[in-house]
C-alpha atoms as a PDB file:
ATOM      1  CA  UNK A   1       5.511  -7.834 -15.833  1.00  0.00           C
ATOM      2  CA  UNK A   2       4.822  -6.059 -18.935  1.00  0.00           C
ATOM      3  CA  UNK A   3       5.382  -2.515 -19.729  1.00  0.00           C
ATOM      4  CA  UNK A   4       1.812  -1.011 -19.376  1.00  0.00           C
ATOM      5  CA  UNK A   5      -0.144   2.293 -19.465  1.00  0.00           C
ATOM      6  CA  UNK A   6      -1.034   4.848 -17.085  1.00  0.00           C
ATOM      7  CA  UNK A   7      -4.477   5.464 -15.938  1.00  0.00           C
ATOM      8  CA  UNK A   8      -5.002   9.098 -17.212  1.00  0.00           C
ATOM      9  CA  UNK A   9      -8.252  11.583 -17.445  1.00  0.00           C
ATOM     10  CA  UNK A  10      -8.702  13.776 -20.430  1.00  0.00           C
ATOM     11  CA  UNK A  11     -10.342  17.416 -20.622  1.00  0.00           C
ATOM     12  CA  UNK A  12     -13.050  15.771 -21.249  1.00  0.00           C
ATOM     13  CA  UNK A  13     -13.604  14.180 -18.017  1.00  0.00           C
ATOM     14  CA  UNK A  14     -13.304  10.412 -19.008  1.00  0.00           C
ATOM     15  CA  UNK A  15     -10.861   7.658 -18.391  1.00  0.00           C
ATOM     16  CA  UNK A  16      -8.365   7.027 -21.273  1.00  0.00           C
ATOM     17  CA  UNK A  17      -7.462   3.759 -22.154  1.00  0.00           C
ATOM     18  CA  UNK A  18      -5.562   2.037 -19.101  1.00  0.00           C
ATOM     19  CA  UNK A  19      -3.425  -0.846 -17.921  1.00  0.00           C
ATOM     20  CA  UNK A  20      -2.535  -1.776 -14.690  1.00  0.00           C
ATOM     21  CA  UNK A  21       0.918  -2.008 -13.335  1.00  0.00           C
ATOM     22  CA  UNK A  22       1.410  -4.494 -10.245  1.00  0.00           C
ATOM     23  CA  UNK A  23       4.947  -5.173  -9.712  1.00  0.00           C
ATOM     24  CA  UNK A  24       5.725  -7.706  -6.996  1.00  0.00           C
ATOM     25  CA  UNK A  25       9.331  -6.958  -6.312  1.00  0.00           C
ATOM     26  CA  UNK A  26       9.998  -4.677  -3.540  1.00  0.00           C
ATOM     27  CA  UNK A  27      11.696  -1.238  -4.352  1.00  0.00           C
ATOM     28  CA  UNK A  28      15.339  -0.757  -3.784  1.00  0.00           C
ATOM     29  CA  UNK A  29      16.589   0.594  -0.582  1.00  0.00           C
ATOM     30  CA  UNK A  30      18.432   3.138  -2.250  1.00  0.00           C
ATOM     31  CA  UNK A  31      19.275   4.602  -5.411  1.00  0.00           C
ATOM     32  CA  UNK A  32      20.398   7.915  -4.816  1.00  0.00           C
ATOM     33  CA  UNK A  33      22.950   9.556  -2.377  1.00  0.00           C
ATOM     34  CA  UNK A  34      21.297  10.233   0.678  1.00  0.00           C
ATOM     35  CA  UNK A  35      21.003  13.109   2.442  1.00  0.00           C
ATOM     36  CA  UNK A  36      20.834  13.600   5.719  1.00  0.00           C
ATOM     37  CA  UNK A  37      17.806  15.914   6.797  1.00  0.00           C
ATOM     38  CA  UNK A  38      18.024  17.115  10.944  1.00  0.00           C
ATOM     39  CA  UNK A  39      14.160  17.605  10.556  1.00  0.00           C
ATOM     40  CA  UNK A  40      13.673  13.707   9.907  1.00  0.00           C
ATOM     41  CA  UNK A  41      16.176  12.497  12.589  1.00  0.00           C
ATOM     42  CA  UNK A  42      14.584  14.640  14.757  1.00  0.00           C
ATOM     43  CA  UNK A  43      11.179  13.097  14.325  1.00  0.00           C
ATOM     44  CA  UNK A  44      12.848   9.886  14.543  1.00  0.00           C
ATOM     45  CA  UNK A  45      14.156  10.502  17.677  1.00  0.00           C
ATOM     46  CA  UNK A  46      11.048  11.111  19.048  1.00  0.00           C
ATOM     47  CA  UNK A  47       9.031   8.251  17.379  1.00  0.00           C
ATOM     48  CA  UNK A  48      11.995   5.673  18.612  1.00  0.00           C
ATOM     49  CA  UNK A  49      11.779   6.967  22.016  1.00  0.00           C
ATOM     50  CA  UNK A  50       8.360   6.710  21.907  1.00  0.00           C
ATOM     51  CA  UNK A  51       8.677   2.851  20.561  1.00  0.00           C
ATOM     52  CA  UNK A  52      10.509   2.109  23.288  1.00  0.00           C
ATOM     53  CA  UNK A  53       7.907   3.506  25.589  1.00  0.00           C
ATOM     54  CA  UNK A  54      10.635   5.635  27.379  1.00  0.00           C
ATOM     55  CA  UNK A  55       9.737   9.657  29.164  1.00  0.00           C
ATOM     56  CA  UNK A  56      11.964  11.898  28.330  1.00  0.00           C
ATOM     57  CA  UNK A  57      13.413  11.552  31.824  1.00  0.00           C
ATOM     58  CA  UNK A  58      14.248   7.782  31.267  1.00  0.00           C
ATOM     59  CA  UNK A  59      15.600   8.276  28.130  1.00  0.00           C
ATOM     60  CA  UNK A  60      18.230  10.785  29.528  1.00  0.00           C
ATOM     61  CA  UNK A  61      19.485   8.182  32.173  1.00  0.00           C
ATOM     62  CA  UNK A  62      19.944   6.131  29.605  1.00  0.00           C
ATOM     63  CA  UNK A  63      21.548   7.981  27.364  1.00  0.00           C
ATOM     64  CA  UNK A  64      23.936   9.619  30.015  1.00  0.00           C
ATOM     65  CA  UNK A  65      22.532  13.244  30.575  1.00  0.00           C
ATOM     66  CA  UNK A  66      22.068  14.677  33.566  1.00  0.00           C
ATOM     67  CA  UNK A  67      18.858  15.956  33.216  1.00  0.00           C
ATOM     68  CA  UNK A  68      15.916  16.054  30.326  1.00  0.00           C
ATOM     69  CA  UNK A  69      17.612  19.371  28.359  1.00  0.00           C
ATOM     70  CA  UNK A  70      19.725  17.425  26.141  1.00  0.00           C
ATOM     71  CA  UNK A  71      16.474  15.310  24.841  1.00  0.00           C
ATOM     72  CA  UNK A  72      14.632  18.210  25.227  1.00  0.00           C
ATOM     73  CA  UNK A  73      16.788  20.044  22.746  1.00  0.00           C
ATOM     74  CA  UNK A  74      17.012  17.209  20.289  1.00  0.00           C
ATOM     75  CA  UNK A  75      13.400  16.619  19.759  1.00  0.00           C
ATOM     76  CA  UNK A  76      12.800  20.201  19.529  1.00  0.00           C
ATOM     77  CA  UNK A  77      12.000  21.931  15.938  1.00  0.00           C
ATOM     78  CA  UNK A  78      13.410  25.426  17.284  1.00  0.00           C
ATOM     79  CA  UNK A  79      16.645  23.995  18.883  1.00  0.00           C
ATOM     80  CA  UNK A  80      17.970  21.287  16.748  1.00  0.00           C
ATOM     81  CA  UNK A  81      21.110  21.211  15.344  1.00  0.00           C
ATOM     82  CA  UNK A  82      24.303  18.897  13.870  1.00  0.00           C
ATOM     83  CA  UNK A  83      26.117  19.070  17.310  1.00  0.00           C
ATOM     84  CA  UNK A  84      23.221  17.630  18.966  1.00  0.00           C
ATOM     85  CA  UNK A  85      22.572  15.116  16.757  1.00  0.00           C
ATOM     86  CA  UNK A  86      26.071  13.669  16.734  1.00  0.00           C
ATOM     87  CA  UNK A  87      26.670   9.970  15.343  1.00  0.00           C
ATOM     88  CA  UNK A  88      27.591   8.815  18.850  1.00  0.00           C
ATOM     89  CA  UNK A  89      24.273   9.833  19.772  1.00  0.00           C
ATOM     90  CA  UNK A  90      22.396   8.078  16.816  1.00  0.00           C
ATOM     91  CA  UNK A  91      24.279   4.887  17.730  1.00  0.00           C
ATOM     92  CA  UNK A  92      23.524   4.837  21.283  1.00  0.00           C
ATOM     93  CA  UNK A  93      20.116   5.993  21.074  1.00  0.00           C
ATOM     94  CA  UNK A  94      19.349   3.396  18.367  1.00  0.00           C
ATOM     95  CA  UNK A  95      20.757   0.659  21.140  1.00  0.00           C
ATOM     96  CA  UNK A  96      18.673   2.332  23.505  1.00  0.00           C
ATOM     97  CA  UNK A  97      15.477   2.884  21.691  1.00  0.00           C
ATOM     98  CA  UNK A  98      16.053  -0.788  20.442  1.00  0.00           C
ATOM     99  CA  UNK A  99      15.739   0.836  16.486  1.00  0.00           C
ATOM    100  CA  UNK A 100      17.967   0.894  13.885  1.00  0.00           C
ATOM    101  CA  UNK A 101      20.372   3.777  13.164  1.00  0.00           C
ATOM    102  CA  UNK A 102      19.837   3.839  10.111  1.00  0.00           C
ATOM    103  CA  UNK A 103      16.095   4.791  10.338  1.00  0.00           C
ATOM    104  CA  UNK A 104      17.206   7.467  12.937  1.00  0.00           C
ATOM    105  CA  UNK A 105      19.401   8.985  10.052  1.00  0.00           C
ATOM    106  CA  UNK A 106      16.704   8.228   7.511  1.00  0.00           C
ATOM    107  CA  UNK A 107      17.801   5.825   5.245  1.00  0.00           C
ATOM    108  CA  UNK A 108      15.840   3.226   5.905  1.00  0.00           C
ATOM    109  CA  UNK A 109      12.118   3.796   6.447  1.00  0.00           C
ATOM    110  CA  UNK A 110      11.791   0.868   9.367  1.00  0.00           C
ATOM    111  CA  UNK A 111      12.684   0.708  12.569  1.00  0.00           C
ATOM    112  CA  UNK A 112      13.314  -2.706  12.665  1.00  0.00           C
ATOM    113  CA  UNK A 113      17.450  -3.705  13.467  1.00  0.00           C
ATOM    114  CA  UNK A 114      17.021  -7.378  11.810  1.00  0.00           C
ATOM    115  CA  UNK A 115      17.524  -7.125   8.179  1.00  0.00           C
ATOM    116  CA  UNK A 116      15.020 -10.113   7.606  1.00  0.00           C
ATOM    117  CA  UNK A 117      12.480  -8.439   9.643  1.00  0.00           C
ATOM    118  CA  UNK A 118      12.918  -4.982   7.145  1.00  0.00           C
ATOM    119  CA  UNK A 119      12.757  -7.268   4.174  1.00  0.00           C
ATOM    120  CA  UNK A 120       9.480  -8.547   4.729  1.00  0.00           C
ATOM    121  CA  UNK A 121       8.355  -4.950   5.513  1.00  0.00           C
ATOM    122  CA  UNK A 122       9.673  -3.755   2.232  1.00  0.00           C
ATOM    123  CA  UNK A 123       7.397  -6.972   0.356  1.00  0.00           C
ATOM    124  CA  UNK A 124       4.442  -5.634   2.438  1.00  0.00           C
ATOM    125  CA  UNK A 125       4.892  -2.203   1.885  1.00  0.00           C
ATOM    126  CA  UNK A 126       5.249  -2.788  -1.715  1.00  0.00           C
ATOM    127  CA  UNK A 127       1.747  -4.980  -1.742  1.00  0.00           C
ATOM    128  CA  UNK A 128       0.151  -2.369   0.097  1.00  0.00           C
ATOM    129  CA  UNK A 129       0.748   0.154  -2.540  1.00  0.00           C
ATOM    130  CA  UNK A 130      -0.019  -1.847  -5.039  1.00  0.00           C
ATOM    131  CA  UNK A 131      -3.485  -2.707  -3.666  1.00  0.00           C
ATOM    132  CA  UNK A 132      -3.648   0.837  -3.628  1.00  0.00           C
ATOM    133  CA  UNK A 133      -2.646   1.041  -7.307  1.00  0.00           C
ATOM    134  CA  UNK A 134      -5.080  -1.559  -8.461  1.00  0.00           C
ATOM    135  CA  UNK A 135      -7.957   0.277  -6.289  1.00  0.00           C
ATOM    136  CA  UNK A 136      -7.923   3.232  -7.836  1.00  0.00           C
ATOM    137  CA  UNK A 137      -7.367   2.446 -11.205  1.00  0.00           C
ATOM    138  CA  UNK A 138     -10.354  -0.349 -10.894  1.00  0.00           C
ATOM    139  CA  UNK A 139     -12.653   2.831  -9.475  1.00  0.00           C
ATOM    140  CA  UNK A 140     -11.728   5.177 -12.275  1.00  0.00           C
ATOM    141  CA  UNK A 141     -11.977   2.539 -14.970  1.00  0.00           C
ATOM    142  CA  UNK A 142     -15.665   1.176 -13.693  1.00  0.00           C
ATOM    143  CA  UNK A 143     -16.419   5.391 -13.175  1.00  0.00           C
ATOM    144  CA  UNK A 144     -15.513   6.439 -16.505  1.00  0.00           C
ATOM    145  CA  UNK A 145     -17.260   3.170 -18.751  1.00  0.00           C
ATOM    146  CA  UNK A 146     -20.841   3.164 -19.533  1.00  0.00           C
ATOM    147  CA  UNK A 147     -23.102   0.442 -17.801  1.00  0.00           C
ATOM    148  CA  UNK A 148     -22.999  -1.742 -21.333  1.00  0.00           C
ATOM    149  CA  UNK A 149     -19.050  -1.211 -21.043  1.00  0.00           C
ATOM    150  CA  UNK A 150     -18.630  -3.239 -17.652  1.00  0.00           C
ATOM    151  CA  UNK A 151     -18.050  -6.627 -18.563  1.00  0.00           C
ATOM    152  CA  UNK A 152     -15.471  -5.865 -20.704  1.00  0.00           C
ATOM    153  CA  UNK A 153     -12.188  -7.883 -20.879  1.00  0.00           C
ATOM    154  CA  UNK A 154     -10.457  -5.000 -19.559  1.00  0.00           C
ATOM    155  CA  UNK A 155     -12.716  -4.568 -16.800  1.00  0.00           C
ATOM    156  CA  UNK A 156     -11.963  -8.840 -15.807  1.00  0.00           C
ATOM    157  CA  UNK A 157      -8.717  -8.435 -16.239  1.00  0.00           C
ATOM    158  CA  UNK A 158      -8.307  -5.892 -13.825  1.00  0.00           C
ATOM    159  CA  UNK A 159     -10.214  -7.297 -10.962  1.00  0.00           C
ATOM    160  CA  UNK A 160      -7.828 -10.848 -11.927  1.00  0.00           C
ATOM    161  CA  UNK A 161      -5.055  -8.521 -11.650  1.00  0.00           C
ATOM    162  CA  UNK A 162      -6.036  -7.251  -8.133  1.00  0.00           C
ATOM    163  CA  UNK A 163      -7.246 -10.774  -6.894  1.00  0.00           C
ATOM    164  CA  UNK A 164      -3.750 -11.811  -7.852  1.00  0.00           C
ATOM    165  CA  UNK A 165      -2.370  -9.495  -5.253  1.00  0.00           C
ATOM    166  CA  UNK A 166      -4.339 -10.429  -2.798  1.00  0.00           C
ATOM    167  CA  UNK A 167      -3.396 -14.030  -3.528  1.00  0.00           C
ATOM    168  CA  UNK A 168       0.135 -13.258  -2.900  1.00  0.00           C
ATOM    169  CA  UNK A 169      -0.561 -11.393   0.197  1.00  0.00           C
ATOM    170  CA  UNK A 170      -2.132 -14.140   1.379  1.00  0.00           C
ATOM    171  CA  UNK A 171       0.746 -16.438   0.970  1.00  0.00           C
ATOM    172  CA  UNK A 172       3.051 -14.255   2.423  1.00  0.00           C
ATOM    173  CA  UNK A 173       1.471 -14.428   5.494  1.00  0.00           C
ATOM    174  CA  UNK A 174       0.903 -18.127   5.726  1.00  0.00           C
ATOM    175  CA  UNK A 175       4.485 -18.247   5.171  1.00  0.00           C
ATOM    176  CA  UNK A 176       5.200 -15.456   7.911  1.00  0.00           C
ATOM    177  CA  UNK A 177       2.057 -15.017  10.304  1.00  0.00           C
ATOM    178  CA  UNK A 178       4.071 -15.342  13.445  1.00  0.00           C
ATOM    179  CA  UNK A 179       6.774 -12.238  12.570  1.00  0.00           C
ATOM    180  CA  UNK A 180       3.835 -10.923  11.027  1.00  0.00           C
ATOM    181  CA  UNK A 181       1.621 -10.590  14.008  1.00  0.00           C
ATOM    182  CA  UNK A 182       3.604 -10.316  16.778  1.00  0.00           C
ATOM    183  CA  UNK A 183       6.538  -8.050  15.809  1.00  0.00           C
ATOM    184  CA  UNK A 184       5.355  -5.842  12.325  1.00  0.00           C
ATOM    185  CA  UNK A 185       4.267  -2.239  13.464  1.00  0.00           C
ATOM    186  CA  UNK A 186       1.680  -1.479  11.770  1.00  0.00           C
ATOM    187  CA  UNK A 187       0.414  -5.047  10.764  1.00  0.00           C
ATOM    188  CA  UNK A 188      -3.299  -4.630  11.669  1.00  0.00           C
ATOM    189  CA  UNK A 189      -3.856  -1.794   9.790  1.00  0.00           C
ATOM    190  CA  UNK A 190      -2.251  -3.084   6.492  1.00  0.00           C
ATOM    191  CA  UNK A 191      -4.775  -6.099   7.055  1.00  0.00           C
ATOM    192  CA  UNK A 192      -7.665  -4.005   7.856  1.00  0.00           C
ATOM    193  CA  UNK A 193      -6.777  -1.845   4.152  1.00  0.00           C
ATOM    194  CA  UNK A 194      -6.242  -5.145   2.020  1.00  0.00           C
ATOM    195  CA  UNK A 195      -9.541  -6.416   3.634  1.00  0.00           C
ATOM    196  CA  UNK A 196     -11.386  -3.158   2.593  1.00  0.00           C
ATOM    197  CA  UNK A 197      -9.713  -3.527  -0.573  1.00  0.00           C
ATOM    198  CA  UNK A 198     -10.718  -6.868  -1.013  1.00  0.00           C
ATOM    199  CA  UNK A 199     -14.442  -6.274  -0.442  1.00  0.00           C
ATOM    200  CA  UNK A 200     -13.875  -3.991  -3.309  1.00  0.00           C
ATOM    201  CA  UNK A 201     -12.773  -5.826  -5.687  1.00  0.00           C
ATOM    202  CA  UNK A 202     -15.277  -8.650  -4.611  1.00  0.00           C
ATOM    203  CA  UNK A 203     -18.166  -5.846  -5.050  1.00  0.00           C
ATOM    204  CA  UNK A 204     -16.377  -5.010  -8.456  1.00  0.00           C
ATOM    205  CA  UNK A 205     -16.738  -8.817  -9.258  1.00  0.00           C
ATOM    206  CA  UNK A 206     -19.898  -9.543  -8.789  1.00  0.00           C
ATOM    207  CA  UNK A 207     -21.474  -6.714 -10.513  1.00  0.00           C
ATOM    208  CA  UNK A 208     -19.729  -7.528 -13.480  1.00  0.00           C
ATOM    209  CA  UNK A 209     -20.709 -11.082 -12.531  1.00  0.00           C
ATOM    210  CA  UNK A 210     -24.758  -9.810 -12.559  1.00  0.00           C
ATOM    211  CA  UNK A 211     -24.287  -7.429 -15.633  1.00  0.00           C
ATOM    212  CA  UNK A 212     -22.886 -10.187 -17.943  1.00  0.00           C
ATOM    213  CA  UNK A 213     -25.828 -12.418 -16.984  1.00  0.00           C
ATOM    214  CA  UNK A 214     -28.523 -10.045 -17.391  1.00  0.00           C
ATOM    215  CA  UNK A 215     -26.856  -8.874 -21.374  1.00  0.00           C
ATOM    216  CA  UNK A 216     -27.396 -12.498 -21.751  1.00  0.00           C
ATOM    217  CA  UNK A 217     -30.829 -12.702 -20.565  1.00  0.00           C
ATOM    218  CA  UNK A 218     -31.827  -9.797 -22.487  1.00  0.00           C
ATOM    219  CA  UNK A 219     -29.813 -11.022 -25.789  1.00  0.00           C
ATOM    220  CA  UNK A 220     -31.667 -14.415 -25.392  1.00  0.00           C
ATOM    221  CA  UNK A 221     -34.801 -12.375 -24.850  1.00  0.00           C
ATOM    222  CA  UNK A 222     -34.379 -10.645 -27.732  1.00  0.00           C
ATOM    223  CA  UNK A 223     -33.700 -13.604 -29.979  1.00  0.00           C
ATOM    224  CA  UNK A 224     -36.670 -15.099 -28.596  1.00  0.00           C
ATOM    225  CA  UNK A 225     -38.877 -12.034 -29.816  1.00  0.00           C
ATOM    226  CA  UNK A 226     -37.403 -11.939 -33.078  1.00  0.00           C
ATOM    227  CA  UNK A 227     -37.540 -16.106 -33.972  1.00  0.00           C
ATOM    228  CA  UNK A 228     -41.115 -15.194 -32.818  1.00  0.00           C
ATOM    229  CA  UNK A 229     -41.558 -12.545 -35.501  1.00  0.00           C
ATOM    230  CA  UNK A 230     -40.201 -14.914 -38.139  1.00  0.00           C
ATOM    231  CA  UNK A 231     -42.406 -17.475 -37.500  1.00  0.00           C
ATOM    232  CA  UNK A 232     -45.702 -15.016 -37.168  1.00  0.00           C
ATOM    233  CA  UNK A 233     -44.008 -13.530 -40.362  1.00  0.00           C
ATOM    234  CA  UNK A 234     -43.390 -17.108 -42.042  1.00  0.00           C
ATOM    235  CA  UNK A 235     -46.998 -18.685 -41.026  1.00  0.00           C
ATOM    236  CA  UNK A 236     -48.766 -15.391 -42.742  1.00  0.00           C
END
């Protein structure tokens, strides 16, 4: 795509000029070093073992403790530390939990162990944001114009841009409705928000749809008054 402008709100209170930016390529896993955070494995911990629909006590047998302490410990904000959270641990709780290690350590944002599976994630993810993107910058551009202002190229090239997105949302799942139903987390609700966001952009459309038809009837109103007044004029 091209390089484009940011949607941006003066003192004034209006929208400056704006472009939208809808990139289809998902993001990079990542770019920086990462670092590891105990505060995110230990959420992780608890959201895996949660996945996996396992009690605390079940998830000790599994793991090899005695008792629920160890878990207990690990999923605890007060109590967590590096020894705890050792990589032997991460590795056999991501077998156990059926997750990825790599999400327990929090590099990778999904769950998901097959690679395939996480790429199509990333391509959704990236979609969903930006439908999210394209949302907002649609509001704040129809917000800050005036009503004669709303049928402007800019305006129909923004709702094109955002029906382009949901064109190749829509092809993504054709291509992938069976992984995409039955084993994306989270899959209902990103097609409940493109939905919603769809019904926007529809809304959007067809307003500009009625405003450019009624300019035209009242610019062939007009005329028709003032070829009237000519000929009134002309015939006196």
């Amino acid at each position: 795509m091209t390089d484009n402008k940011k949607v941006g709100i003066n003192q004034e209170g209006k929208v400056d000029d704006l472009e939208l930016d809808i990139k289809f390529e998902c993001p990079p896993v990542r770019t920086k070093r990462h670092v590891f955070s105990l505060n995110v494995s230990r959420r992780r911990m608890k959201i895996a073992r949660d996945i996996a629909c396992l009690t605390r006590s079940e998830a000790s047998t599994a793991l090899g403790y005695a008792n629920t302490a160890i878990i207990s410990k690990i999923e605890s904000v007060q109590t967590i530390n590096r020894k705890l959270l050792s990589l032997d641990l991460i590795v056999n709780a991501s077998c156990v939990y059926g997750v990825s290690a790599d999400y327990l350590l929090g590099i990778s944002d999904y769950p998901e162990r097959d690679p395939e599976t996480v790429e199509q994630l990333a391509v959704y993810t990236a979609i969903r944001h930006n439908l999210n993107d394209a949302s907002k910058a649609l509001m704040l551009h129809v917000i800050g114009k005036t009503q004669e202002q709303l049928h402007s190229a800019r305006t129909r090239e923004l709702i094109n841009q955002g029906i382009a997105v949901f064109n190749l949302f829509d092809r993504l799942y054709e291509l992938n409705n069976e992984s995409f139903d039955q084993h994306m987390r989270g899959g209902a609700k990103l097609l409940q928000k493109v939905n919603e966001a769809r019904r926007l952009f529809e809304t959007a459309d067809q307003a500009i749809k009625k405003a450019k038809h009624i300019a035209q009837a009242r610019r062939k109103s007009f005329t028709a008054v003032l070829d009237e007044s000519e000929e009134l004029g002309a015939n006196e």
